[in-house]
Protein backbone atom coordinates (compact mmCIF):
# COMPACT_ATOMS: atom_id res chain seq x y z
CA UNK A 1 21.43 42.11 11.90
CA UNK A 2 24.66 43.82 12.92
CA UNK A 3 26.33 43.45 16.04
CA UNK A 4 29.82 44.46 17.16
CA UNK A 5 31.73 41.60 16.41
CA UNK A 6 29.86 40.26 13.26
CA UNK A 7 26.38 39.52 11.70
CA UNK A 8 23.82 37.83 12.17
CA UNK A 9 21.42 36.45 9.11
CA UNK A 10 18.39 34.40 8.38
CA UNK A 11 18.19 32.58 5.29
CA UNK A 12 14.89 32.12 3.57
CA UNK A 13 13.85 29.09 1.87
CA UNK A 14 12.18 29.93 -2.57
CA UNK A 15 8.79 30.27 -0.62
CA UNK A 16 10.17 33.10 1.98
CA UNK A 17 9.84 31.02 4.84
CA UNK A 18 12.57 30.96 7.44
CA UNK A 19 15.06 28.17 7.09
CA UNK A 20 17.93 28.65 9.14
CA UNK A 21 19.70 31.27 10.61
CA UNK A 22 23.74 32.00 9.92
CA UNK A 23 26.58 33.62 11.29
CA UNK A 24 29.00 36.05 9.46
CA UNK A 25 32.55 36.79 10.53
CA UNK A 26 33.55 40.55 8.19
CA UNK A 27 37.08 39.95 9.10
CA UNK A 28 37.47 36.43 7.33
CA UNK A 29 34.48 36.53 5.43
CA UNK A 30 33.30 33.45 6.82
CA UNK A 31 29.45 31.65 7.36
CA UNK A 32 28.57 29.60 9.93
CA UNK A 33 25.21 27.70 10.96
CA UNK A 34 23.95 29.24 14.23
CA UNK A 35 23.99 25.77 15.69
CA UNK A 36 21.10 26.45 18.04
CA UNK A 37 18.52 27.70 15.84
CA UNK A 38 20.17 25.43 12.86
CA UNK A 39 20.09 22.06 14.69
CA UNK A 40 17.78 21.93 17.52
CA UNK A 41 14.34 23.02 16.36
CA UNK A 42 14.82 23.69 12.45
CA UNK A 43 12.24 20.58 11.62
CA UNK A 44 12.97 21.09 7.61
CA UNK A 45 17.23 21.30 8.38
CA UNK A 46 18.23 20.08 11.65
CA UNK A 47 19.34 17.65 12.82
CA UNK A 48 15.66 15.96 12.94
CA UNK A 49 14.08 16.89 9.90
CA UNK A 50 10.59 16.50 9.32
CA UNK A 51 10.78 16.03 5.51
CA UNK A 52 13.05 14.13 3.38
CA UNK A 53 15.95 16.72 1.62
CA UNK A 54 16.21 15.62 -1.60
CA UNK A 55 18.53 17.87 -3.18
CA UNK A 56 21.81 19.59 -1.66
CA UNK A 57 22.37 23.64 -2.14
CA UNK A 58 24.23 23.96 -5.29
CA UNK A 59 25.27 27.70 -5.19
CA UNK A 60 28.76 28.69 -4.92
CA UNK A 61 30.56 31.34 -2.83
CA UNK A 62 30.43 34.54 -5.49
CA UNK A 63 26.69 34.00 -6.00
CA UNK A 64 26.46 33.59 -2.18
CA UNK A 65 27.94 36.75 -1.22
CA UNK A 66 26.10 38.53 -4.18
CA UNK A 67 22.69 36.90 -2.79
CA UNK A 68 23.70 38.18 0.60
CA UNK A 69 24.73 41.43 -0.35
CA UNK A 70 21.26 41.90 -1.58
């Protein structure tokens, strides 16, 4: 989503479910965690998972911005 002062995205996890939600900055081409959302009642990525992660995101930030441009 677009606002006036930046965007406002939800990633999806390889099964299209919701996992977290992000902030983008256009001027600095920055992402950050929506810490609400992110932290407080994201059971698979908050802070209180319900499952065990067992492997960190391994995608850099070209293939990032190319995932998010599409």
């Amino acid at each position: 989503m677009q606002f006036s002062n930046g965007y406002y995205a939800e990633l999806l996890d390889r099964n299209g479910r919701g996992a977290t939600e992000v902030l983008i900055n256009p001027d600095s081409r920055t992402v950050q965690l929506e810490f609400g959302p992110a932290m407080m009642w994201n059971t698979s990525y908050g802070m209180t998972p319900a499952r065990k992660q067992t492997a960190a995101a391994a995608i850099g930030p070209d293939q990032a911005v190319r995932m998010a441009d599409q």
